[in-house]
N, C-alpha and C. Protein backbone atom coordinates (compact mmCIF):
# COMPACT_ATOMS: atom_id res chain seq x y z
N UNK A 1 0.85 -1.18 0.00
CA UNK A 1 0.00 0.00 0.00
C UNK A 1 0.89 1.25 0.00
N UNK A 2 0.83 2.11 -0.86
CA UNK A 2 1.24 3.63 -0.66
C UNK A 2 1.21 4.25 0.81
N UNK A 3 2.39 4.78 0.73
CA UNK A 3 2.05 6.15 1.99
C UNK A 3 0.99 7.31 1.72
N UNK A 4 0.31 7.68 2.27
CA UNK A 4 -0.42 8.87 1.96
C UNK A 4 -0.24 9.68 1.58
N UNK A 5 1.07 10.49 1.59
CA UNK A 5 1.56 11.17 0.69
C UNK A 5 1.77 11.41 -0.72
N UNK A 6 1.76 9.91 -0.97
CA UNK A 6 2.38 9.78 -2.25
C UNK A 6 0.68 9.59 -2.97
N UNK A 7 -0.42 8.92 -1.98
CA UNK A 7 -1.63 9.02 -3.17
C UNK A 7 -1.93 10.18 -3.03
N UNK A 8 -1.76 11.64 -2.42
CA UNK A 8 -2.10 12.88 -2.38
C UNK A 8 -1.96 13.61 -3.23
N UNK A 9 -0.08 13.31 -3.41
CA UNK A 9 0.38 13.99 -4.61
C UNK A 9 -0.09 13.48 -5.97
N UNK A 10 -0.58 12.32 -6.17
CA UNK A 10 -0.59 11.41 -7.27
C UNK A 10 -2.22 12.42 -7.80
N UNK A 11 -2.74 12.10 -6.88
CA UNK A 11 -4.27 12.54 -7.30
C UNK A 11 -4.29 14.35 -7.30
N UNK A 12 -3.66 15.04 -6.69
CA UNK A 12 -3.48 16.32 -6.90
C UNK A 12 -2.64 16.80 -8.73
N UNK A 13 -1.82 15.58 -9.00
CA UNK A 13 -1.52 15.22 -10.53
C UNK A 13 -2.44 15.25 -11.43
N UNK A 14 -3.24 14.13 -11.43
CA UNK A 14 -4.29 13.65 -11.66
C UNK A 14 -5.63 14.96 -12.20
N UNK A 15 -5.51 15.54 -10.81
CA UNK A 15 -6.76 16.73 -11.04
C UNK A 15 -5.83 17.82 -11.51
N UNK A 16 -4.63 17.92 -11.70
CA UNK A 16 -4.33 19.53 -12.41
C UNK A 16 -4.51 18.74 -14.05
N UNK A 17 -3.56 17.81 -14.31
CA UNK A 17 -4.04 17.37 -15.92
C UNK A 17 -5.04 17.35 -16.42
N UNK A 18 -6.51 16.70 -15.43
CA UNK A 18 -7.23 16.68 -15.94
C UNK A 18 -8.52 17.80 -16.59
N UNK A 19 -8.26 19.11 -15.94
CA UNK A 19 -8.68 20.16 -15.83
C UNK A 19 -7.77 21.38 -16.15
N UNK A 20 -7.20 21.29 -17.34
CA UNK A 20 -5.99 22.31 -17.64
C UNK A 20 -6.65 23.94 -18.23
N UNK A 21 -7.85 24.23 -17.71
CA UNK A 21 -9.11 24.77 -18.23
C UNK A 21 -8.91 26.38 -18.02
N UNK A 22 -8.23 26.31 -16.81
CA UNK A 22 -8.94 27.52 -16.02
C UNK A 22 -7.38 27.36 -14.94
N UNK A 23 -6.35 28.66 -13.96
CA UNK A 23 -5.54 28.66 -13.23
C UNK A 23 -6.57 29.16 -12.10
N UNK A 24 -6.48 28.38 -10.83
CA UNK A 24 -7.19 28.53 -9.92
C UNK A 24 -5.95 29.27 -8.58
N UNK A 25 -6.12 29.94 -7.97
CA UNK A 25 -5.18 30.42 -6.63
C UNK A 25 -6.30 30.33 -5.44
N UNK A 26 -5.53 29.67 -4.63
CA UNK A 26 -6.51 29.68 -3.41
C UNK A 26 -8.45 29.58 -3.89
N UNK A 27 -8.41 28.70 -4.62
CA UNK A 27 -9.46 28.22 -4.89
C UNK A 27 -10.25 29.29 -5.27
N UNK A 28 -10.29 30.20 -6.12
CA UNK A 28 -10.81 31.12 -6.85
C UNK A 28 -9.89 31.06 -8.21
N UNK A 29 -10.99 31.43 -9.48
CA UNK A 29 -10.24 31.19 -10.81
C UNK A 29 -9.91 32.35 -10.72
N UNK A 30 -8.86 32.65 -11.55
CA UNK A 30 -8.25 34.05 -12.36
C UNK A 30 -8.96 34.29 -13.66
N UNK A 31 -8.38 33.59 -14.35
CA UNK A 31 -8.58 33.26 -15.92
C UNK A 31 -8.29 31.90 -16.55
N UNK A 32 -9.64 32.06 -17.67
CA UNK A 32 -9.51 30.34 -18.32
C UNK A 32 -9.04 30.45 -19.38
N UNK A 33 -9.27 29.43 -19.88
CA UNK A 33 -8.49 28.95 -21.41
C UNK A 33 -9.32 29.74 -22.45
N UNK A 34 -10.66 29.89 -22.24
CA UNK A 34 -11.25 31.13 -23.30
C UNK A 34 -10.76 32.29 -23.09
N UNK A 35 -10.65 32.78 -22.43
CA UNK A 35 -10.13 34.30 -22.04
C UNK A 35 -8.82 34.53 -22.51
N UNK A 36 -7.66 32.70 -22.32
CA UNK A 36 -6.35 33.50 -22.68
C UNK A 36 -6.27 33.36 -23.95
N UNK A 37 -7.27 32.54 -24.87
CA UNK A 37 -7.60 32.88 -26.05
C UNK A 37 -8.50 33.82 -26.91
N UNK A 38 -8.97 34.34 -25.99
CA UNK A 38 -9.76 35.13 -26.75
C UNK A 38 -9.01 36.74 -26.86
N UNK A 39 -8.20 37.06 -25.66
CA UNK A 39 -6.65 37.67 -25.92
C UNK A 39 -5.63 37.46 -26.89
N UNK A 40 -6.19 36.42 -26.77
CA UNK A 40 -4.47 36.40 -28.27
C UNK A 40 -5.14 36.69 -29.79
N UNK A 41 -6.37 36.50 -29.56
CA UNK A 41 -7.11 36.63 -30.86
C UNK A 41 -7.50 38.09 -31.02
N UNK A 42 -7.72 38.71 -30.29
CA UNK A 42 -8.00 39.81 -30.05
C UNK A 42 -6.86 40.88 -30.12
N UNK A 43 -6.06 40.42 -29.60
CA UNK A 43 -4.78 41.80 -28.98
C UNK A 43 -3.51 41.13 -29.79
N UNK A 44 -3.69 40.01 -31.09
CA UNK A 44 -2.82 39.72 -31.74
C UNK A 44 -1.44 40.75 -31.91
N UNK A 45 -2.14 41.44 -32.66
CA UNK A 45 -1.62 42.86 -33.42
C UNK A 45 -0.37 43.22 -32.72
N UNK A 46 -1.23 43.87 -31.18
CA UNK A 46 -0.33 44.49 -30.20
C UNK A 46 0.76 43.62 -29.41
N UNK A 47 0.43 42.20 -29.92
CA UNK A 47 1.50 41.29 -28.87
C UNK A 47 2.50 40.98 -29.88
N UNK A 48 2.90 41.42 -31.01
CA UNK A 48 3.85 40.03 -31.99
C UNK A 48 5.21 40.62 -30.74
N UNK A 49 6.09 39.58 -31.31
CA UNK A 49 7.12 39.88 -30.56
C UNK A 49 8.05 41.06 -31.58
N UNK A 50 8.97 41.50 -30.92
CA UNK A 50 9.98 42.99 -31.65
C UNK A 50 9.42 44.09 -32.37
N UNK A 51 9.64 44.67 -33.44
CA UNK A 51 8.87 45.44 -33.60
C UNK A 51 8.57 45.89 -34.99
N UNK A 52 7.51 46.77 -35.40
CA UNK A 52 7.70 48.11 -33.96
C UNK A 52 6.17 47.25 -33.46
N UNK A 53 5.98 48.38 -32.05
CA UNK A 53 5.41 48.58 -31.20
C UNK A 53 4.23 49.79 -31.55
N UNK A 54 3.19 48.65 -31.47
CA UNK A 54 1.62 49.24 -31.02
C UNK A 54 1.17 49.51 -30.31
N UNK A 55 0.38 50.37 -29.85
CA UNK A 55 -0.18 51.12 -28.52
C UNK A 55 -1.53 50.71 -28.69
N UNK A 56 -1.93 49.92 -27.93
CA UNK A 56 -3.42 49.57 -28.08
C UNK A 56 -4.40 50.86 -27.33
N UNK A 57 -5.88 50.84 -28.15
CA UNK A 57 -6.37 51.65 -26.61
C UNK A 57 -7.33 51.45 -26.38
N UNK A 58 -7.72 51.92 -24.99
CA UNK A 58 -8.43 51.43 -23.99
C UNK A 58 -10.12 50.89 -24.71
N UNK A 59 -10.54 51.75 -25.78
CA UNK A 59 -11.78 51.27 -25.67
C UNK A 59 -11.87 50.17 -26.85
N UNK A 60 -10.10 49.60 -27.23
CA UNK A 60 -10.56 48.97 -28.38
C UNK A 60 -11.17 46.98 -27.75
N UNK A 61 -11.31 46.39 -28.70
CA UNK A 61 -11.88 44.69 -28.31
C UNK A 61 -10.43 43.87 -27.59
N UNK A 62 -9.66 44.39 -28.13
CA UNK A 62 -8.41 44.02 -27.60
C UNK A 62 -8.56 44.34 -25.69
N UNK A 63 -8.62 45.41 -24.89
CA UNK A 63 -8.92 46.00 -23.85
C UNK A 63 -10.26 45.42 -23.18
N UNK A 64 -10.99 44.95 -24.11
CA UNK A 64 -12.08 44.64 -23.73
C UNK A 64 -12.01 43.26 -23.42
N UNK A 65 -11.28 42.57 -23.77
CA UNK A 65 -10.85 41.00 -23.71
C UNK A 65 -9.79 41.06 -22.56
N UNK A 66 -8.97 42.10 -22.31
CA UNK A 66 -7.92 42.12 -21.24
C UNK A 66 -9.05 42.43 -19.65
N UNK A 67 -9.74 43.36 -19.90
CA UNK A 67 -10.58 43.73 -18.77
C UNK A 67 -11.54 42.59 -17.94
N UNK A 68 -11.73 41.00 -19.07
CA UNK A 68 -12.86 40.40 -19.10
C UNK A 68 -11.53 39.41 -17.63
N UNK A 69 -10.80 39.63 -18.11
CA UNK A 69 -9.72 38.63 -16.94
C UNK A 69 -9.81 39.66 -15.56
N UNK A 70 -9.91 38.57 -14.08
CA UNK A 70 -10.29 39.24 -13.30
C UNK A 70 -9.03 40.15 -12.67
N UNK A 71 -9.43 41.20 -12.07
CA UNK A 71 -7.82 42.40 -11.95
C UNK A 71 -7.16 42.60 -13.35
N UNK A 72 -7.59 41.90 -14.47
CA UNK A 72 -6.79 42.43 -15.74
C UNK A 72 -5.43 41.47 -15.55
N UNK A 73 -5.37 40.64 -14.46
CA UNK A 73 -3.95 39.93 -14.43
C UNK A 73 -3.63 38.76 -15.39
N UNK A 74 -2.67 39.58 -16.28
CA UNK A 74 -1.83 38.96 -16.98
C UNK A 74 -0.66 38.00 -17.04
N UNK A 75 -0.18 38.02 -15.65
CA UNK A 75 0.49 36.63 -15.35
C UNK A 75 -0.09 35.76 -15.38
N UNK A 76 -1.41 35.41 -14.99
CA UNK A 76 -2.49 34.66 -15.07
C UNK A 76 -2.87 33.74 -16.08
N UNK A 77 -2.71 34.30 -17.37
CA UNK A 77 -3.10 34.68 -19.11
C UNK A 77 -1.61 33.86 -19.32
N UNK A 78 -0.46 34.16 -19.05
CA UNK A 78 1.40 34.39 -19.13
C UNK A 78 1.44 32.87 -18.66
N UNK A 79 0.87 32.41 -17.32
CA UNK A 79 1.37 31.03 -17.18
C UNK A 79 0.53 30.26 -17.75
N UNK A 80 -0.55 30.07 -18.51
CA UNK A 80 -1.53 29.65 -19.33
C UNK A 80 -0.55 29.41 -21.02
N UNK A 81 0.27 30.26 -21.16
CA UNK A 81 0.36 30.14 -22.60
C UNK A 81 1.33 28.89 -22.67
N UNK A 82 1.46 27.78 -23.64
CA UNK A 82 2.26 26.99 -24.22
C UNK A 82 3.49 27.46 -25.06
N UNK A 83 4.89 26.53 -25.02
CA UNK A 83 5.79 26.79 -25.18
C UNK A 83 5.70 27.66 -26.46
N UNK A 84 4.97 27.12 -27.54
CA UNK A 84 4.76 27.52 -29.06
C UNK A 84 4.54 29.29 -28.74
N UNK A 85 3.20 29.17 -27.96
CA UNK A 85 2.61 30.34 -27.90
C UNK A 85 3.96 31.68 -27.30
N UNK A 86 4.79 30.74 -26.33
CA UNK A 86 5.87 32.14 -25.73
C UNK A 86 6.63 32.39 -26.88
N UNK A 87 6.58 31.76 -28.05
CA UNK A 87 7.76 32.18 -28.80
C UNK A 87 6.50 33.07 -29.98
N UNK A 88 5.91 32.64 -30.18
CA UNK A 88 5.01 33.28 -30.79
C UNK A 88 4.38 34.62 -30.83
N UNK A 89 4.00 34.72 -29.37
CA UNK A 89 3.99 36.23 -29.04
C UNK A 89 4.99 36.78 -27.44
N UNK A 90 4.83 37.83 -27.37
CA UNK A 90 5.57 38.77 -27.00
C UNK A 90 5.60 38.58 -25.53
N UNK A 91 5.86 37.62 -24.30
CA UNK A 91 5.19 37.82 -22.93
C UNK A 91 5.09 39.26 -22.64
N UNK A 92 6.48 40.15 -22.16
CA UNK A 92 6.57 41.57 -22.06
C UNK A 92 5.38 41.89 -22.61
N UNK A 93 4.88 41.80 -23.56
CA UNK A 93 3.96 43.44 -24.19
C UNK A 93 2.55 42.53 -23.38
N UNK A 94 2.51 41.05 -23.56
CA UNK A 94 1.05 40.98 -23.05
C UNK A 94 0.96 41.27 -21.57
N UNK A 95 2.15 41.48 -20.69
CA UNK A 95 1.84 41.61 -19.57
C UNK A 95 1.77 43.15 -19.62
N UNK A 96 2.53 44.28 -20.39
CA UNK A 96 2.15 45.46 -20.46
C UNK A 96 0.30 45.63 -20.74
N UNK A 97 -0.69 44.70 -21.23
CA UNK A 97 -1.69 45.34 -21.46
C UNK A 97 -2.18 45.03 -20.25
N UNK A 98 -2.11 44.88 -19.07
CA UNK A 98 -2.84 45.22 -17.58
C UNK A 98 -2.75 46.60 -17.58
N UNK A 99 -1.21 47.44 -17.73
CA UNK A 99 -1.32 49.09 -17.34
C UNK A 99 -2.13 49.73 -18.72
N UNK A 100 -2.01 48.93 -19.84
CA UNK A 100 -2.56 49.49 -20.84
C UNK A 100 -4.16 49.71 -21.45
N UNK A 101 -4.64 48.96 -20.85
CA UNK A 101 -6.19 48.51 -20.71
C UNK A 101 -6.47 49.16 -19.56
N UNK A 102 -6.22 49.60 -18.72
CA UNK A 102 -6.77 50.30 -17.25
C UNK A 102 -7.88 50.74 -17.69
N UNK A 103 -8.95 51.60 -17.26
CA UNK A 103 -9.65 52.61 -17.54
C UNK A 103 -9.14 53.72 -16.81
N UNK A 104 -9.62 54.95 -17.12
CA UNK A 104 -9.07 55.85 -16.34
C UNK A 104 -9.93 55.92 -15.15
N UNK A 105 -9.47 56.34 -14.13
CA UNK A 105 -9.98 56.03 -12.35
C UNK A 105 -10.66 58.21 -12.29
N UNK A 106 -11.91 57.66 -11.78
CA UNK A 106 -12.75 58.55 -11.86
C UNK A 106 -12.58 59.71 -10.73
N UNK A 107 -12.43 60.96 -10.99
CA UNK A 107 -12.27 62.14 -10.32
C UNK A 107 -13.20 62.00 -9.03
N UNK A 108 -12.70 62.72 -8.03
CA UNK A 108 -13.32 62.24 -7.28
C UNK A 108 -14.30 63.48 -6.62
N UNK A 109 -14.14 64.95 -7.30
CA UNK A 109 -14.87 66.06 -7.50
C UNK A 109 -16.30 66.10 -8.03
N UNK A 110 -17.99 66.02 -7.54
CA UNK A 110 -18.94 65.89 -8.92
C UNK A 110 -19.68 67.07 -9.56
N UNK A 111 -20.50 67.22 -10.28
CA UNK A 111 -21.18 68.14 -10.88
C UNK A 111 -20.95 69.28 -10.91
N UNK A 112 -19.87 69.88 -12.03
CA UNK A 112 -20.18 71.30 -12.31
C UNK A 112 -20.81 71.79 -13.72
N UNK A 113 -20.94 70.43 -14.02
CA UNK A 113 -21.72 71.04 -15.83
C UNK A 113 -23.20 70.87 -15.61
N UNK A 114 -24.17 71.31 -16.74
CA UNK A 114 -25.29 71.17 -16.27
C UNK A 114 -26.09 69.78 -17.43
N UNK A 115 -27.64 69.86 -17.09
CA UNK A 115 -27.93 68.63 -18.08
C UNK A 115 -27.97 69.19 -19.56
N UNK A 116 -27.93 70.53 -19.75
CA UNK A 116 -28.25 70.88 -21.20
C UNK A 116 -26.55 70.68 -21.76
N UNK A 117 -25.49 71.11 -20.97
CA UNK A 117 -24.12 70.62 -21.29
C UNK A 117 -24.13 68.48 -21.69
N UNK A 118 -24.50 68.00 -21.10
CA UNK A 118 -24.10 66.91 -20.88
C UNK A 118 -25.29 66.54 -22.42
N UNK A 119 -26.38 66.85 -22.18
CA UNK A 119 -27.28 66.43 -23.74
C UNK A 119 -26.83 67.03 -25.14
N UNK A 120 -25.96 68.27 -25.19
CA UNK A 120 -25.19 68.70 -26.38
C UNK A 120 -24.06 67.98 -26.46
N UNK A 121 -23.48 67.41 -25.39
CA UNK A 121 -22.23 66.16 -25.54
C UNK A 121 -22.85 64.85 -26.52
N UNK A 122 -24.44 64.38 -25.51
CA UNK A 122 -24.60 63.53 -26.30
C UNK A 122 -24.97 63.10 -27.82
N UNK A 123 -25.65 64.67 -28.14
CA UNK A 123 -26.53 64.64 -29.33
C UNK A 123 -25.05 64.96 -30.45
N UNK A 124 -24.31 65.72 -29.96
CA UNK A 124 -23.21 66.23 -30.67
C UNK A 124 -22.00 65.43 -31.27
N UNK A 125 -21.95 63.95 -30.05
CA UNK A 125 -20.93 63.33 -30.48
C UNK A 125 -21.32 62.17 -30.50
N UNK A 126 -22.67 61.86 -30.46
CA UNK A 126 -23.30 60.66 -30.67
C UNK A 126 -22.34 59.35 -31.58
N UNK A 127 -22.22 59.48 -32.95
CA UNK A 127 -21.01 58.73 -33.66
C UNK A 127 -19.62 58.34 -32.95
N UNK A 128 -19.27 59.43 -32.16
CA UNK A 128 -17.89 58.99 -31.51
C UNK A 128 -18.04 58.36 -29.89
N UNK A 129 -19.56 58.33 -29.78
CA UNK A 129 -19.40 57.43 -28.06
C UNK A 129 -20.23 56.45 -28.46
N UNK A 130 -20.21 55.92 -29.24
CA UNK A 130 -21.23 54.78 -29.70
C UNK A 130 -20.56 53.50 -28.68
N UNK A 131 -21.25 52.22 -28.34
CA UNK A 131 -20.80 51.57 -28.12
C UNK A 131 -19.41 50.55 -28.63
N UNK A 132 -18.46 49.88 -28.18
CA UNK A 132 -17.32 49.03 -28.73
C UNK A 132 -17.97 48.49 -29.91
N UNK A 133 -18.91 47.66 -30.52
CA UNK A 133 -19.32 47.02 -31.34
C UNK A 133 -19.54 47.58 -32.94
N UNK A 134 -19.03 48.69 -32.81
CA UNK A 134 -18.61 49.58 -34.02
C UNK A 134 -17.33 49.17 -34.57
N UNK A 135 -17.29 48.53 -36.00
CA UNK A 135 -16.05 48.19 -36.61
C UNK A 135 -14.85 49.37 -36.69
N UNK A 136 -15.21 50.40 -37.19
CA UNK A 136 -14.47 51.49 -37.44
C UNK A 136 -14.20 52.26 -36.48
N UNK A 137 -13.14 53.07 -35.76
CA UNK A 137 -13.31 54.13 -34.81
C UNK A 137 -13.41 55.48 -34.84
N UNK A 138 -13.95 56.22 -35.15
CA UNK A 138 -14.02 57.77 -35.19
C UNK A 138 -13.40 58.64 -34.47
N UNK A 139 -13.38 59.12 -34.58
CA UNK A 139 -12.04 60.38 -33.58
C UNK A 139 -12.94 61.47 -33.84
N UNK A 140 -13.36 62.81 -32.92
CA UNK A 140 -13.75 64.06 -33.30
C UNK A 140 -12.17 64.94 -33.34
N UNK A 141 -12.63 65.86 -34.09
CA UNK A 141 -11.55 67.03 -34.32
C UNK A 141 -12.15 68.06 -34.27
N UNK A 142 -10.97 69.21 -33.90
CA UNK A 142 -11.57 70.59 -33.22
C UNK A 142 -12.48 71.21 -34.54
N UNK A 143 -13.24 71.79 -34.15
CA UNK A 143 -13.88 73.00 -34.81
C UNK A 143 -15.40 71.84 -35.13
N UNK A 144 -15.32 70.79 -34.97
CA UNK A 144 -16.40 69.84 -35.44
C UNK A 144 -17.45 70.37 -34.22
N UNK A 145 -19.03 69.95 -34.17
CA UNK A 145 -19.95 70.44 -33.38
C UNK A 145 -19.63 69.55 -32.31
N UNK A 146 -18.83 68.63 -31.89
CA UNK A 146 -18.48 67.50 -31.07
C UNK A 146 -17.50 68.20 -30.44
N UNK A 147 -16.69 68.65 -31.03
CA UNK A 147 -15.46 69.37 -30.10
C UNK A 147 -15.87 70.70 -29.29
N UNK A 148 -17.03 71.52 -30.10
CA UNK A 148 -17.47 72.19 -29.83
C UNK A 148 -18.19 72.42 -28.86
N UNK A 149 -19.25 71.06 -28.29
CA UNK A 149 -19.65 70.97 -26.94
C UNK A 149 -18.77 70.50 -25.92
N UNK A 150 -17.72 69.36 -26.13
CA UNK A 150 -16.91 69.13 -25.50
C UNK A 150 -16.02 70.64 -24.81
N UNK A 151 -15.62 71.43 -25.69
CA UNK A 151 -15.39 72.79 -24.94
C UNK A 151 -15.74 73.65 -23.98
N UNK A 152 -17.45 73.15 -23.94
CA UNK A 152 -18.36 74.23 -23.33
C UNK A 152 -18.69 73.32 -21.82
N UNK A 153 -17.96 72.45 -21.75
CA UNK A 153 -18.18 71.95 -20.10
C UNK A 153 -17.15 71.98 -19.67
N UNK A 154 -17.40 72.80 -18.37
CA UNK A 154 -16.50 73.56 -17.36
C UNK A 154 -15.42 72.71 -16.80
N UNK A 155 -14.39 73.05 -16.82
CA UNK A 155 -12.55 72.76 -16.35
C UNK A 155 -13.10 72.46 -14.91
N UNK A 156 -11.91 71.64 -14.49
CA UNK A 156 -11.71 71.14 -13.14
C UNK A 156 -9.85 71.04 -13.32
N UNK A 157 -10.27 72.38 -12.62
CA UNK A 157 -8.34 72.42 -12.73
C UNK A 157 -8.56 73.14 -14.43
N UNK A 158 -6.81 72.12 -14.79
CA UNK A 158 -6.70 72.95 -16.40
C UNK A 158 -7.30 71.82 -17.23
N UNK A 159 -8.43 70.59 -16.64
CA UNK A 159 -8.67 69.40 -17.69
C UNK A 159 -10.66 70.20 -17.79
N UNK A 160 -10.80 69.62 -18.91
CA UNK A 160 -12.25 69.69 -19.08
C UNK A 160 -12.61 68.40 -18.46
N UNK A 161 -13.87 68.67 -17.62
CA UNK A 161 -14.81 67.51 -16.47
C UNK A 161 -15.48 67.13 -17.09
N UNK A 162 -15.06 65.99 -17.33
CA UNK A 162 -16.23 64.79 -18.37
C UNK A 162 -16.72 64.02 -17.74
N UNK A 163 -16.34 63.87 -16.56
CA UNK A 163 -16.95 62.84 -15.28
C UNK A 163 -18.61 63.46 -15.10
N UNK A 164 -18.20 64.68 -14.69
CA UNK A 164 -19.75 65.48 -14.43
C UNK A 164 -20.94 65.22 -15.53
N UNK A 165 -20.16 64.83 -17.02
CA UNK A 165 -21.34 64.40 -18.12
C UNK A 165 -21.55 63.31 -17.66
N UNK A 166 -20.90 62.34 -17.29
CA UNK A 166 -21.08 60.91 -16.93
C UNK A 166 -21.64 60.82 -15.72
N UNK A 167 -21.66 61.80 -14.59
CA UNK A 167 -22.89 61.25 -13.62
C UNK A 167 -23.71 62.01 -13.92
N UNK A 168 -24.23 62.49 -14.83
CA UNK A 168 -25.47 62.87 -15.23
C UNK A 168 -26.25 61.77 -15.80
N UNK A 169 -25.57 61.28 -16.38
CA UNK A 169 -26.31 60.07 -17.73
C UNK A 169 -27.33 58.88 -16.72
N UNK A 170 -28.02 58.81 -17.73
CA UNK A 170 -29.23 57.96 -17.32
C UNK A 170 -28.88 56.28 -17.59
N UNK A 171 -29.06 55.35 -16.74
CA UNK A 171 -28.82 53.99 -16.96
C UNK A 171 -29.36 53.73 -18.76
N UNK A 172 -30.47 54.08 -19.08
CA UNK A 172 -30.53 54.08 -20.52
C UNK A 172 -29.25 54.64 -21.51
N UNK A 173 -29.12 56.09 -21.20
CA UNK A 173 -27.78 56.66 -21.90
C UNK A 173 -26.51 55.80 -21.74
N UNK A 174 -26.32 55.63 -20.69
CA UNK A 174 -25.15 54.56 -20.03
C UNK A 174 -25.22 53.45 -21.21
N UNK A 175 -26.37 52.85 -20.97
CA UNK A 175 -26.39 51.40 -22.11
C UNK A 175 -26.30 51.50 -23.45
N UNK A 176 -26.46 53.13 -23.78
CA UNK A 176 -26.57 53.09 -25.39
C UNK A 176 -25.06 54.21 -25.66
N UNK A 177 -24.48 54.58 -24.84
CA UNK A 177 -22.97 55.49 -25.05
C UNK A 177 -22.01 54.53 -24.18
N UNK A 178 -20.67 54.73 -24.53
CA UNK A 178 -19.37 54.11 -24.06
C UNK A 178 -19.30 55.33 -23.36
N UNK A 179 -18.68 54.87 -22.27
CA UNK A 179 -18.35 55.57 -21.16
C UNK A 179 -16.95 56.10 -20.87
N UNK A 180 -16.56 55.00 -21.48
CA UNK A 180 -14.86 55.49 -21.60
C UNK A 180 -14.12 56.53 -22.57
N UNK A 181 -15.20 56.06 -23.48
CA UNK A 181 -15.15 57.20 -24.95
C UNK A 181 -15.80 58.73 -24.20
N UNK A 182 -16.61 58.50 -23.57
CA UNK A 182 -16.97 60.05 -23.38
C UNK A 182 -16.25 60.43 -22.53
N UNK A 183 -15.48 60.39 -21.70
CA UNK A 183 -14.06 60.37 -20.63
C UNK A 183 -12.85 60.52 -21.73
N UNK A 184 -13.02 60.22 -22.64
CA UNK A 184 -11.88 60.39 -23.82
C UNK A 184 -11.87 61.34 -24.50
N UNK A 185 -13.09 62.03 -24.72
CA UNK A 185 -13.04 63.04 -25.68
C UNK A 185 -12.48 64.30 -25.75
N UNK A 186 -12.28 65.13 -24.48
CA UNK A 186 -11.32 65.85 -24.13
C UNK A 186 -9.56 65.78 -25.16
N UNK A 187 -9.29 64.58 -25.05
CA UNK A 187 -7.94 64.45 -25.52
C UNK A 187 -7.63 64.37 -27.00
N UNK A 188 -9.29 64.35 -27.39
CA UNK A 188 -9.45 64.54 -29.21
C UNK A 188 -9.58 65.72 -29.66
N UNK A 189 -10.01 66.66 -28.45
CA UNK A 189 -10.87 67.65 -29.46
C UNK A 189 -9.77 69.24 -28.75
């Protein structure tokens, strides 16, 4: 008969082979085998290895596939990949898309614009806060009627407060505008 030890380890064998699915820590998953594929399929582009070097951003499907992993942790994703896969893509850059995927972390100042500011944001740049599921990405540029409302809501400090449009918005608006895009627009226009 075995020592106990040895059927412990045997069957602790046993259950990591047989379930190579998902990296579990202290009995909570991180990320599974869809997720670290649906990253590589996604954020191809930005991972080859050498260069040059792509800057992914935040509101693209790529970010959106990094965000879907819990904390965004990419070591997670990193000890998941197969030998093929490390030579294949880039570890470095995929562990760079945790800082690169962030969202930006919300001011912690609220409301100085009003609702007629925040409804000329929406009606104005409607095309450029559309939801992710838009193939193409739009950018506004100055002098456009988009940049133009974006101007007219009041500074916090020397940044224009786009947070204040965003706690205005209605769980409907929320579901039908990107949120991150309207937090972005400042840096377009």
């Amino acid at each position: 008969m075995l020592p106990l030890w040895k059927v412990t380890f045997l069957l602790l064998v046993v259950f990591v082979m047989a379930s190579p699915h998902h990296v579990v820590i202290s009995k909570r998953t991180i990320c599974t085998k869809k997720q670290k594929e649906k990253i590589l399929e996604k954020c191809n582009y930005f991972i080859q290895p050498g260069y040059p070097i792509y800057l992914v951003s935040r509101d693209s499907p790529c970010c959106a596939a990094v965000r879907e992993v819990q904390d965004r942790d990419m070591e997670c994703v990193i000890m998941m990949l197969t030998r093929q896969q490390k030579t294949q893509y880039s570890v470095k850059k995929i562990r760079a898309l945790h800082r690169l995927c962030e969202l930006p972390s919300l001011p912690k100042m609220i409301g100085t614009c009003t609702t007629e500011q925040k409804d000329a944001v929406l009606q104005d740049c409607k095309k450029f806060i559309m939801p992710v599921n838009q193939r193409r990405r739009l950018v506004p540029i100055m002098g456009q009627p988009c940049c133009n409302g974006v101007n007219k809501v009041p500074k916090k400090g020397v940044k224009i407060d786009m947070q204040c449009v965003v706690e205005l918005l209605t769980d409907e608006e929320k579901n039908h505008h990107d949120v991150s895009k309207i937090l972005n627009l400042p840096n377009h226009c």
